[in-house]
C-alpha atoms as a PDB file:
ATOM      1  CA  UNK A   1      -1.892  10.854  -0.987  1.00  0.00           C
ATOM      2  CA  UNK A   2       1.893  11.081  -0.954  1.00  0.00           C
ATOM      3  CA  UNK A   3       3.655   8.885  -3.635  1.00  0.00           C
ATOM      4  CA  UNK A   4       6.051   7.275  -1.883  1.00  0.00           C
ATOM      5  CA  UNK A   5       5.233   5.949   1.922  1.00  0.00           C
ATOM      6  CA  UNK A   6       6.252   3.438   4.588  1.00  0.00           C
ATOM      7  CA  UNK A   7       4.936  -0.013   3.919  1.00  0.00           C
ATOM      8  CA  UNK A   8       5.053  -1.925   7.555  1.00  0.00           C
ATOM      9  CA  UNK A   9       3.750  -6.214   6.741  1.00  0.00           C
ATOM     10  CA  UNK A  10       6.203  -8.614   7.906  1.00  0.00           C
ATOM     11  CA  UNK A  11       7.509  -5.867  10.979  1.00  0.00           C
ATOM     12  CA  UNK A  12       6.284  -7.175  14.579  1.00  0.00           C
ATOM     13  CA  UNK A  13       4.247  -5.379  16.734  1.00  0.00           C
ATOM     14  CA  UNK A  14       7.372  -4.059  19.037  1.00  0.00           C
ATOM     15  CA  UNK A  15      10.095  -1.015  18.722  1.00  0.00           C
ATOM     16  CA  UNK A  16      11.209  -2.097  15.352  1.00  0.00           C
ATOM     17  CA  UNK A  17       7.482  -0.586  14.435  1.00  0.00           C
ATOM     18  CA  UNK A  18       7.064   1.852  16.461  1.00  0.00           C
ATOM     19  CA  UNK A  19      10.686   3.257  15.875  1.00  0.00           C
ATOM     20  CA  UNK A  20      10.978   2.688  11.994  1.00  0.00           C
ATOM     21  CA  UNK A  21       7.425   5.032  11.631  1.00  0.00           C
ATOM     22  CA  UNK A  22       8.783   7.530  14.086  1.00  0.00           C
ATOM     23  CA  UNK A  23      11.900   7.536  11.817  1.00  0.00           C
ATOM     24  CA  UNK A  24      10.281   7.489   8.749  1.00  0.00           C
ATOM     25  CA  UNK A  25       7.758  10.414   9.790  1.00  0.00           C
ATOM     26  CA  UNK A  26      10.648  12.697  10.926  1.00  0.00           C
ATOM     27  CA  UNK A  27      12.863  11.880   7.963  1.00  0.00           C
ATOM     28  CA  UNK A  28      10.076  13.279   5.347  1.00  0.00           C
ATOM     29  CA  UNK A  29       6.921  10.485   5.135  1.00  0.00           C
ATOM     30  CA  UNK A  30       3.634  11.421   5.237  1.00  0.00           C
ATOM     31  CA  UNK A  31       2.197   8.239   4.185  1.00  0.00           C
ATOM     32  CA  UNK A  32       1.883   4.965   6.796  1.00  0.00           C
ATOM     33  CA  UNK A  33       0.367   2.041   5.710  1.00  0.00           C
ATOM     34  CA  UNK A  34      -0.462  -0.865   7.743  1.00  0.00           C
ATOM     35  CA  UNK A  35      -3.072  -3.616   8.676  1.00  0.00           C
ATOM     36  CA  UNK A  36      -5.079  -5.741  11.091  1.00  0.00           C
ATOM     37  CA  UNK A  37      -3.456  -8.748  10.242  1.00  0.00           C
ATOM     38  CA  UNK A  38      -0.133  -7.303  10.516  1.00  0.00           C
ATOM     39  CA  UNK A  39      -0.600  -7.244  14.646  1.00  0.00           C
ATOM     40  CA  UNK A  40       1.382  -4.413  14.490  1.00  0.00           C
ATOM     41  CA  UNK A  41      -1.243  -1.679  15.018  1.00  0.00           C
ATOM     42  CA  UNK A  42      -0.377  -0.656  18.001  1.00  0.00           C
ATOM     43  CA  UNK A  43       3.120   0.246  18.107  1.00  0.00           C
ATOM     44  CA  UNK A  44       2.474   1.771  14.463  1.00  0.00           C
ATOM     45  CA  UNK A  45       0.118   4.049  16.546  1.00  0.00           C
ATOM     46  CA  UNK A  46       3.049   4.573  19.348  1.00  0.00           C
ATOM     47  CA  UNK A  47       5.178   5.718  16.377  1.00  0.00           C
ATOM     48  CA  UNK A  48       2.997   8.397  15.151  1.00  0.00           C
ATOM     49  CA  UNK A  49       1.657   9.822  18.378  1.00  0.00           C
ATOM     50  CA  UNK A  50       5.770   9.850  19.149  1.00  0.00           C
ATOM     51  CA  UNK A  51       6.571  11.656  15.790  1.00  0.00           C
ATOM     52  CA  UNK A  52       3.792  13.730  16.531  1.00  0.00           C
ATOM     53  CA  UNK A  53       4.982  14.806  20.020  1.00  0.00           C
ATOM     54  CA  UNK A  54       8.514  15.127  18.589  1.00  0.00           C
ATOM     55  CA  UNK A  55       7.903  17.619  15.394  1.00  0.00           C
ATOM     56  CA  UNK A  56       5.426  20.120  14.265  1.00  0.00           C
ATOM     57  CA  UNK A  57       3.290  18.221  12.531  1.00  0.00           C
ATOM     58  CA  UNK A  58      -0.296  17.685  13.211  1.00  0.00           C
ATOM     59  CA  UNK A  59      -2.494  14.216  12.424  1.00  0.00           C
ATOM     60  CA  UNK A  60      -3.850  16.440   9.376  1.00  0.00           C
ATOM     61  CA  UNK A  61      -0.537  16.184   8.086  1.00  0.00           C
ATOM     62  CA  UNK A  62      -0.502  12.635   7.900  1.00  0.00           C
ATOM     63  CA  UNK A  63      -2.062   9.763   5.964  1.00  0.00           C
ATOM     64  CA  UNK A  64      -2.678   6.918   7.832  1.00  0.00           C
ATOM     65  CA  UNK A  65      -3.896   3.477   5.816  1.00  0.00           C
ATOM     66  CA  UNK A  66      -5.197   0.313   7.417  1.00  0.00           C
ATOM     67  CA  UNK A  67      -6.988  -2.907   5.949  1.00  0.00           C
ATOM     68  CA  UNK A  68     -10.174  -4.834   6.797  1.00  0.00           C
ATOM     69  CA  UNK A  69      -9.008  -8.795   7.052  1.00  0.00           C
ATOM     70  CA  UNK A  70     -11.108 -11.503   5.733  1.00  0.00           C
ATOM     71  CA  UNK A  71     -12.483 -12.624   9.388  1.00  0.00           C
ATOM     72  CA  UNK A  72     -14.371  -9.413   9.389  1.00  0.00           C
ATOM     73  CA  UNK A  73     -16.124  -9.417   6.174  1.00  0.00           C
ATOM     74  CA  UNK A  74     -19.975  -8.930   6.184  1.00  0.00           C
ATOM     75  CA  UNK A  75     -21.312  -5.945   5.724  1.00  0.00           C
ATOM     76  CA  UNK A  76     -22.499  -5.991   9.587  1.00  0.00           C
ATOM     77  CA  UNK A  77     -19.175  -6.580  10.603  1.00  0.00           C
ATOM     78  CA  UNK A  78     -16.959  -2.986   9.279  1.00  0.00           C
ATOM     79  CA  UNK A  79     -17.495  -0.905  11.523  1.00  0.00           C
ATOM     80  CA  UNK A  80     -17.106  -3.031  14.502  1.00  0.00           C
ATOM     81  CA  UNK A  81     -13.168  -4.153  12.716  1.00  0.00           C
ATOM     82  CA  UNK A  82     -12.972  -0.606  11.910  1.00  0.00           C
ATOM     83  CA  UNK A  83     -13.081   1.026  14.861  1.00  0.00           C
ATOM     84  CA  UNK A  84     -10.877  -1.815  16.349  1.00  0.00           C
ATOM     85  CA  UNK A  85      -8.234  -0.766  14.412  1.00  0.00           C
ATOM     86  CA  UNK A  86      -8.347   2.820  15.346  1.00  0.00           C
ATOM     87  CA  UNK A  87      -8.549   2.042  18.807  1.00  0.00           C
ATOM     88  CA  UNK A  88      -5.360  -0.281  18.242  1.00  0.00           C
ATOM     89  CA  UNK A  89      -3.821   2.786  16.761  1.00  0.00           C
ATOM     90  CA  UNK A  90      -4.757   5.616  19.047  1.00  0.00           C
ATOM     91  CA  UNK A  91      -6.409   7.301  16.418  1.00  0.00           C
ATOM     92  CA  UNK A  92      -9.881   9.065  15.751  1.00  0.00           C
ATOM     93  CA  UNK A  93     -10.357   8.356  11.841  1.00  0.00           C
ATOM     94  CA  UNK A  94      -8.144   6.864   9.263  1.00  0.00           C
ATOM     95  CA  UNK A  95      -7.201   8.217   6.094  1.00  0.00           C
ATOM     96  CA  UNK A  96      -7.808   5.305   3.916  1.00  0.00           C
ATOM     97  CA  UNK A  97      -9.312   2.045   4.825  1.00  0.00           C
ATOM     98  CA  UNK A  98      -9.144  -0.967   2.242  1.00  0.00           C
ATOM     99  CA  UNK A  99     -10.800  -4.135   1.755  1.00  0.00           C
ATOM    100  CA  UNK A 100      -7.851  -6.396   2.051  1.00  0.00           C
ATOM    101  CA  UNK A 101      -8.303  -9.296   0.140  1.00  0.00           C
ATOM    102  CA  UNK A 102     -11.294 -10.326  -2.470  1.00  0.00           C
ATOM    103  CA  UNK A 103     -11.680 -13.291  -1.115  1.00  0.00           C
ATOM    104  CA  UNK A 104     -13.565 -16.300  -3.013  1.00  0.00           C
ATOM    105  CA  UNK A 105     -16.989 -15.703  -2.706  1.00  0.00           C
ATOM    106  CA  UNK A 106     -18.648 -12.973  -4.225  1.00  0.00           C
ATOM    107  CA  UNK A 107     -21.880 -11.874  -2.638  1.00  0.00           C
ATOM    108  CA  UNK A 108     -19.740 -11.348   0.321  1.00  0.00           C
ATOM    109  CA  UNK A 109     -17.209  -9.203  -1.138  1.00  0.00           C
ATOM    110  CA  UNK A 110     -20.324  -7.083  -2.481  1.00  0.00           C
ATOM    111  CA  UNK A 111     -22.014  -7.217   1.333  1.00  0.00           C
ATOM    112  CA  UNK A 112     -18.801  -5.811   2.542  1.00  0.00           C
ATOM    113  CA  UNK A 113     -17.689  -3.410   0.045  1.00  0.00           C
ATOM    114  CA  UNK A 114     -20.791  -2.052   1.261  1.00  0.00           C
ATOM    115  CA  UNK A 115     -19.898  -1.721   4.597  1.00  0.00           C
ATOM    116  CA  UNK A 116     -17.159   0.097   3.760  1.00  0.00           C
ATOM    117  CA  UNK A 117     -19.800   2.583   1.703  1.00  0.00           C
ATOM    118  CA  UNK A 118     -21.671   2.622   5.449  1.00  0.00           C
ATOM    119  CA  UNK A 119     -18.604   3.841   6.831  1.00  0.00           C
ATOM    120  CA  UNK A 120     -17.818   6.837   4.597  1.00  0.00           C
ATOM    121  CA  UNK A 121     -20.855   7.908   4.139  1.00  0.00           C
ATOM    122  CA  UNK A 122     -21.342   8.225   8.011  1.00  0.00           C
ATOM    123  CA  UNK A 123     -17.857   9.985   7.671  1.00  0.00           C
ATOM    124  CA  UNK A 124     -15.965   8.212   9.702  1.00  0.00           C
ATOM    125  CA  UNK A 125     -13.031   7.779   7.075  1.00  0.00           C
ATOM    126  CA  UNK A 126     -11.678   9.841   4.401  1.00  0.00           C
ATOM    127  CA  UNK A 127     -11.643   7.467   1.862  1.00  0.00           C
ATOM    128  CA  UNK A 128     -12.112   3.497   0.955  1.00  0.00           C
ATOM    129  CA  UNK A 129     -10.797   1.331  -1.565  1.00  0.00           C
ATOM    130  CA  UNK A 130      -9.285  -2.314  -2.164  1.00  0.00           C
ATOM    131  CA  UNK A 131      -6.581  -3.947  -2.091  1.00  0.00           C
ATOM    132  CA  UNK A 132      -5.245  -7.139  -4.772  1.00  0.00           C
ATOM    133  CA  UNK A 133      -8.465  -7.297  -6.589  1.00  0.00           C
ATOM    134  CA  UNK A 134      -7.960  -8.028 -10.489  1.00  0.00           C
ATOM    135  CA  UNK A 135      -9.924  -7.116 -12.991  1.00  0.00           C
ATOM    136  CA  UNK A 136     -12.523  -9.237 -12.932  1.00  0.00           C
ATOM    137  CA  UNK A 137     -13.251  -8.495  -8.961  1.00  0.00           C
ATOM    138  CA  UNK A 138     -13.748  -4.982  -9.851  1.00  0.00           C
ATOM    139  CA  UNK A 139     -15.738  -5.573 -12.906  1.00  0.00           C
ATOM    140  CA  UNK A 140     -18.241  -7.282 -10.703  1.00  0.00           C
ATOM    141  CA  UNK A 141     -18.137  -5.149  -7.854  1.00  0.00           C
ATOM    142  CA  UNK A 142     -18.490  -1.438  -9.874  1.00  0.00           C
ATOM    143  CA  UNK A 143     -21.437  -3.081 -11.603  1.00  0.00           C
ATOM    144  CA  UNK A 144     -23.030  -3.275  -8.159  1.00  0.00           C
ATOM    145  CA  UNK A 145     -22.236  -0.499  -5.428  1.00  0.00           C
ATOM    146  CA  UNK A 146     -22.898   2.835  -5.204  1.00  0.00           C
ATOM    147  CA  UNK A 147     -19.183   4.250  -4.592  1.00  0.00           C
ATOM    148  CA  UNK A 148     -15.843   3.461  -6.543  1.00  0.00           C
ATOM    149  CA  UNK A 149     -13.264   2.295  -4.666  1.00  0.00           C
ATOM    150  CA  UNK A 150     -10.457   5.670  -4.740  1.00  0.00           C
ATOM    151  CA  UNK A 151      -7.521   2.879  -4.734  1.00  0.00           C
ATOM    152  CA  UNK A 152      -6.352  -0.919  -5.391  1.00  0.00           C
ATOM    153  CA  UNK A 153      -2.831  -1.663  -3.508  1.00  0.00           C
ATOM    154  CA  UNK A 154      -1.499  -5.158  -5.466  1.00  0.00           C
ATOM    155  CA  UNK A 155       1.722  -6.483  -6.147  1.00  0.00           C
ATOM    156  CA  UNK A 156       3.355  -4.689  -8.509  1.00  0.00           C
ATOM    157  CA  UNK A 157       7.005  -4.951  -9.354  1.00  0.00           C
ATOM    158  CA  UNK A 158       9.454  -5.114 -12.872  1.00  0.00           C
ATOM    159  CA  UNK A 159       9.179  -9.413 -12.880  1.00  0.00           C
ATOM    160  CA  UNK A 160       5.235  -8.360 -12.470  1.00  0.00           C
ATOM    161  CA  UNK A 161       4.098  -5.626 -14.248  1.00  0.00           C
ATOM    162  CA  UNK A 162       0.425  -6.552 -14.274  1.00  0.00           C
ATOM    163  CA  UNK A 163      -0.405  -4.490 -17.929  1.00  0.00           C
ATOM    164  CA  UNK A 164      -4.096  -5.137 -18.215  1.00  0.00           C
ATOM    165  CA  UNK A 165      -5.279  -4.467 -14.277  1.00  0.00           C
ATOM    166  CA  UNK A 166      -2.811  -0.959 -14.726  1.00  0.00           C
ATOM    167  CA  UNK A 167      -4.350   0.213 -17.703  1.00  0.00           C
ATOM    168  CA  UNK A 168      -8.109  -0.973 -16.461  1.00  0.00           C
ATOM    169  CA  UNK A 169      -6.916   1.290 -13.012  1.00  0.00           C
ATOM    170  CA  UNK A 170      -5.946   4.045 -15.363  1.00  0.00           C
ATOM    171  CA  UNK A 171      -9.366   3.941 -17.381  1.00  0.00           C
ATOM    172  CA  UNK A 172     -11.680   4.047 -14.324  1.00  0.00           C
ATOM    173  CA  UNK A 173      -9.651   6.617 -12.729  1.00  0.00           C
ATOM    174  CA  UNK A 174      -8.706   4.493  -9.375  1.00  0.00           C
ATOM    175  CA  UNK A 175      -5.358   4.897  -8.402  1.00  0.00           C
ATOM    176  CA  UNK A 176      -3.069   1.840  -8.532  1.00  0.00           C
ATOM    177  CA  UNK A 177      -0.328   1.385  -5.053  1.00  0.00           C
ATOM    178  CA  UNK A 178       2.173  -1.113  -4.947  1.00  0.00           C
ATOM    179  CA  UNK A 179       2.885  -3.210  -1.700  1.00  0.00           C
ATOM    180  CA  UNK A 180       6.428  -4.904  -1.387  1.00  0.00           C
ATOM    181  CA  UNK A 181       7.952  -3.331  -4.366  1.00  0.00           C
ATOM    182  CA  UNK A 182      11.033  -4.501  -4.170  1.00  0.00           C
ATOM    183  CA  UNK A 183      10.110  -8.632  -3.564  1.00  0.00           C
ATOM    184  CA  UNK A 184      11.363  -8.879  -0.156  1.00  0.00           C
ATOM    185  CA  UNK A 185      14.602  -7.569  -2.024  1.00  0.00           C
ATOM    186  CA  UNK A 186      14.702 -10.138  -4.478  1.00  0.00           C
ATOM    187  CA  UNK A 187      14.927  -7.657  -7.032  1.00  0.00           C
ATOM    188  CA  UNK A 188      17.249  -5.842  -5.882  1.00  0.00           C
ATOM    189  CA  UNK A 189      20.124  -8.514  -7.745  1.00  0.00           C
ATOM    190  CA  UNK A 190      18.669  -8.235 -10.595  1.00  0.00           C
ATOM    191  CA  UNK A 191      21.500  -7.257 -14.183  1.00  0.00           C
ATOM    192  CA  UNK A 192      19.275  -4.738 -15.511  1.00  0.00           C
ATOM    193  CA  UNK A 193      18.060  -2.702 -12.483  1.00  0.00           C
ATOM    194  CA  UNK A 194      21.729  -3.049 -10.743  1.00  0.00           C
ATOM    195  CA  UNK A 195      23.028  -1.708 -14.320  1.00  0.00           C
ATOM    196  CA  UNK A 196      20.568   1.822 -14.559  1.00  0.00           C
ATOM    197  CA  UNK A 197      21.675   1.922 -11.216  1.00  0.00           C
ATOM    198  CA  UNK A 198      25.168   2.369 -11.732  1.00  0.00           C
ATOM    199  CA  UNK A 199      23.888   4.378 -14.831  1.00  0.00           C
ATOM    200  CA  UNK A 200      21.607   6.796 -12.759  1.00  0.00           C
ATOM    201  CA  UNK A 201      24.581   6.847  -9.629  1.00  0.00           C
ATOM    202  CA  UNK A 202      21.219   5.731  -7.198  1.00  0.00           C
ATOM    203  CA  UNK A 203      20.851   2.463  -5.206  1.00  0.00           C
ATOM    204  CA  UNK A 204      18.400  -0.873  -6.741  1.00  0.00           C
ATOM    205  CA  UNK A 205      15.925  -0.006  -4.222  1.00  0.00           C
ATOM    206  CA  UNK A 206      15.754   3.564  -5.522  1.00  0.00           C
ATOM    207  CA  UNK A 207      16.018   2.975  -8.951  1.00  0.00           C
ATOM    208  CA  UNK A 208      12.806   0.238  -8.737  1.00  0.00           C
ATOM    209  CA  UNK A 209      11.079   3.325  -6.278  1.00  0.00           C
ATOM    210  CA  UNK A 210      11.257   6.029  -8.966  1.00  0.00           C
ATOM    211  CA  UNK A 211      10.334   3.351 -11.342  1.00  0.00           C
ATOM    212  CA  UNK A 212       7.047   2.983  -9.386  1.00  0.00           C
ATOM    213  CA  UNK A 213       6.691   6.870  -9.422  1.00  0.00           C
ATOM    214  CA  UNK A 214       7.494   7.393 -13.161  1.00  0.00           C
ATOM    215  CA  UNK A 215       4.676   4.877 -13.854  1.00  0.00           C
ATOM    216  CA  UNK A 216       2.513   7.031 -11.609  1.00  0.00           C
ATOM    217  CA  UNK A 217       2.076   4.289  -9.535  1.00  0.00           C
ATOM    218  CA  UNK A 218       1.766   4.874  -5.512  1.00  0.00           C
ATOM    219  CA  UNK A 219       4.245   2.457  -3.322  1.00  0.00           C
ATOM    220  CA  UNK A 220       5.212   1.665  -0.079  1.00  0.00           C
ATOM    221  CA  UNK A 221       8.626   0.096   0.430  1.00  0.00           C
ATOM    222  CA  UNK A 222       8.851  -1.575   3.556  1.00  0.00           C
ATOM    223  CA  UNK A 223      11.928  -1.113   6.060  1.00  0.00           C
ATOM    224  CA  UNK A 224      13.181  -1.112   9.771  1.00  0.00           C
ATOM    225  CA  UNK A 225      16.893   0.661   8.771  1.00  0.00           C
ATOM    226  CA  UNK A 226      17.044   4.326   9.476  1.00  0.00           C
ATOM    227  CA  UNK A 227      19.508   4.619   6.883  1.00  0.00           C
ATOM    228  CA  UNK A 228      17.401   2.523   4.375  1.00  0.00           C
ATOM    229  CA  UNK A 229      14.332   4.723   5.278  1.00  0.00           C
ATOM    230  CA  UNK A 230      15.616   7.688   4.547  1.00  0.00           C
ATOM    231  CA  UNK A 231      17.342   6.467   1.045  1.00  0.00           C
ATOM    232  CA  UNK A 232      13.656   4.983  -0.125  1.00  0.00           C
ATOM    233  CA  UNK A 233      12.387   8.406   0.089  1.00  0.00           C
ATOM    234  CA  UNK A 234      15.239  10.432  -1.816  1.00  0.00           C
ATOM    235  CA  UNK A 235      13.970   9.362  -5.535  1.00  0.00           C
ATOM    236  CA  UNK A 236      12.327  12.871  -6.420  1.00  0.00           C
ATOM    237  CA  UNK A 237      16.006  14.272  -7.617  1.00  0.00           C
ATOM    238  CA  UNK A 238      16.050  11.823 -10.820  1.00  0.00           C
ATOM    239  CA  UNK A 239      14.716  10.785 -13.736  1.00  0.00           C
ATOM    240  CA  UNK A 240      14.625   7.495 -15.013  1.00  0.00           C
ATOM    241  CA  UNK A 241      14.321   7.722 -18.973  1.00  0.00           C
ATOM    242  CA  UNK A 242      12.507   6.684 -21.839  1.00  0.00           C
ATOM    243  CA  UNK A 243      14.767   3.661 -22.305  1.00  0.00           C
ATOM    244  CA  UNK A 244      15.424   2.865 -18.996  1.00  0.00           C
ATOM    245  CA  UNK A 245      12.329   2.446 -17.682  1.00  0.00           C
ATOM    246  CA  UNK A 246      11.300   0.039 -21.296  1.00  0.00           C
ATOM    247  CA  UNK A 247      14.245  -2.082 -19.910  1.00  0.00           C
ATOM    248  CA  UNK A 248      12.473  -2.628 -16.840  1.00  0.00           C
ATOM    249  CA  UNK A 249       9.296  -2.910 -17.675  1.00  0.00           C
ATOM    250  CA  UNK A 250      10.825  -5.691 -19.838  1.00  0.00           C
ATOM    251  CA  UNK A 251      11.765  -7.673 -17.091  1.00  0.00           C
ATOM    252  CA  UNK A 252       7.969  -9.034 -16.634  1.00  0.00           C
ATOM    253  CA  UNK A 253       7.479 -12.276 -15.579  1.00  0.00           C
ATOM    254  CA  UNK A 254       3.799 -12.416 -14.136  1.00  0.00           C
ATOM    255  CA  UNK A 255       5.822 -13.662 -11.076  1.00  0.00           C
ATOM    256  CA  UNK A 256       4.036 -13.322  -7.839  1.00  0.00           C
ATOM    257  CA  UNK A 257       5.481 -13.357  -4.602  1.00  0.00           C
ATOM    258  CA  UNK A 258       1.931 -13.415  -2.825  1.00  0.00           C
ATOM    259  CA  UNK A 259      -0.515 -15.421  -3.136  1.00  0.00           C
ATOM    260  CA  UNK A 260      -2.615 -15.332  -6.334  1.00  0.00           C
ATOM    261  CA  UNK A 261      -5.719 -13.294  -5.522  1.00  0.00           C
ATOM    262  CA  UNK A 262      -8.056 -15.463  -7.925  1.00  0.00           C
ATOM    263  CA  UNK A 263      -7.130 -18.752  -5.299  1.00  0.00           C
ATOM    264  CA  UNK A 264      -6.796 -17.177  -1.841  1.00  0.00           C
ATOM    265  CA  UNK A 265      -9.257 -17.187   1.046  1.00  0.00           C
ATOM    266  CA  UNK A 266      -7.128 -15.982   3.701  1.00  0.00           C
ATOM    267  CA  UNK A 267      -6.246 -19.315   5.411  1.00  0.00           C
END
């Protein structure tokens, strides 16, 4: 899975999509990631097919992420959802599919993770996993399924650094992503990351990106701007260092800008 991809929540389901992962494709990403409740599947799909048609690249080259929604949960109900989304998004089989939420009651998160062991086991996706589950969620649920989810995409940022879930990621081997990275770009006025940026001669946005990368965490920055695109990719010629990246990881403030995944049901 690439480390750095093109995160699409919040972008409607018109040419902004469709033309942002056509961009984002032929400028150098390999990694898509969007979701049900997005309602953009289906000009995410127009974008690849249209990337597709446009370069040399073949779906193999891709990786192409989508999420379950709470509506759908049951273990009966996957593959039905599943297969929605594909057909939403023109495509035969996804790369990654993740539960997207906990959600508040247990036994059903357990009933559905093992859907989502139905549907790779049938091989009808490459690989499952979750998405803002803490700790605690995954405590319960490893204890009780056959199959470990591969990754857990959560908020992760400098003003939330979320320690204990990294280092619990880290110890059971499942790889930690990071959806909106940059807070809506509310970090992006931060002192400290506008000062390594003037240190490092990159932009905020690139400066929090290699950030994510340095702490060998997976992200998806989220944008419509061509030029934008292109400049959240170019953070593999840089190095953050030792003390820089202590600065921001000092910057913690267990401050969420999504909901907190202990409280939310999905209304």
């Amino acid at each position: 899975m690439p480390r750095v991809g093109i995160g699409t929540f919040r972008v409607e389901n018109n040419d902004d999509a469709k033309n942002a992962v056509k961009h984002a494709i032929k400028s150098g990403y390999r990694s898509i990631d969007t979701a049900m409740v997005y309602q953009n599947e289906e000009k995410v799909g127009e974008g690849i097919r249209e990337a597709l048609e446009e370069t040399d690249l073949n779906r193999e080259d891709l990786f192409i992420t989508s999420k379950l929604w709470l509506s759908d949960y049951g273990r009966d109900n996957v593959e039905t959802a599943y297969k929605a989304s594909l057909q939403r998004l023109g495509l035969d089989y996804l790369d990654l599919y993740l539960m997207h939420w906990p959600g508040l009651d247990e036994s059903l998160m357990i009933e559905t993770w093992k859907g989502m062991e139905d549907l790779y086991e049938k091989e009808l996706v490459r690989n499952i996993g979750v998405s803002n589950f803490n700790v605690e969620h995954l405590d319960t649920l490893l204890g009780q399924v056959k199959i470990k989810p591969v990754i857990n995409q959560v908020e992760f940022h400098p003003y939330l650094t979320q320690s204990r879930l990294k280092s619990y990621l880290e110890a059971q081997n499942i790889q930690m992503e990071s959806w909106s990275p940059l807070m809506n770009a509310q970090i992006l006025s931060d002192d400290v990351v506008n000062s390594i940026a003037d240190e490092v001669k990159k932009s905020p946005a690139q400066v929090i990106i290699r950030w994510n990368v340095q702490n060998n965490v997976v992200t998806i920055p989220k944008s419509i701007t061509p030029s934008r695109i292109e400049e959240n990719l170019d953070v593999f010629d840089f190095e953050l260092s030792e003390d820089q990246m202590e600065r921001l990881n000092q910057l913690n403030q267990d401050k969420r800008i999504g909901p907190d995944p202990l409280e939310f049901d999905g209304q």
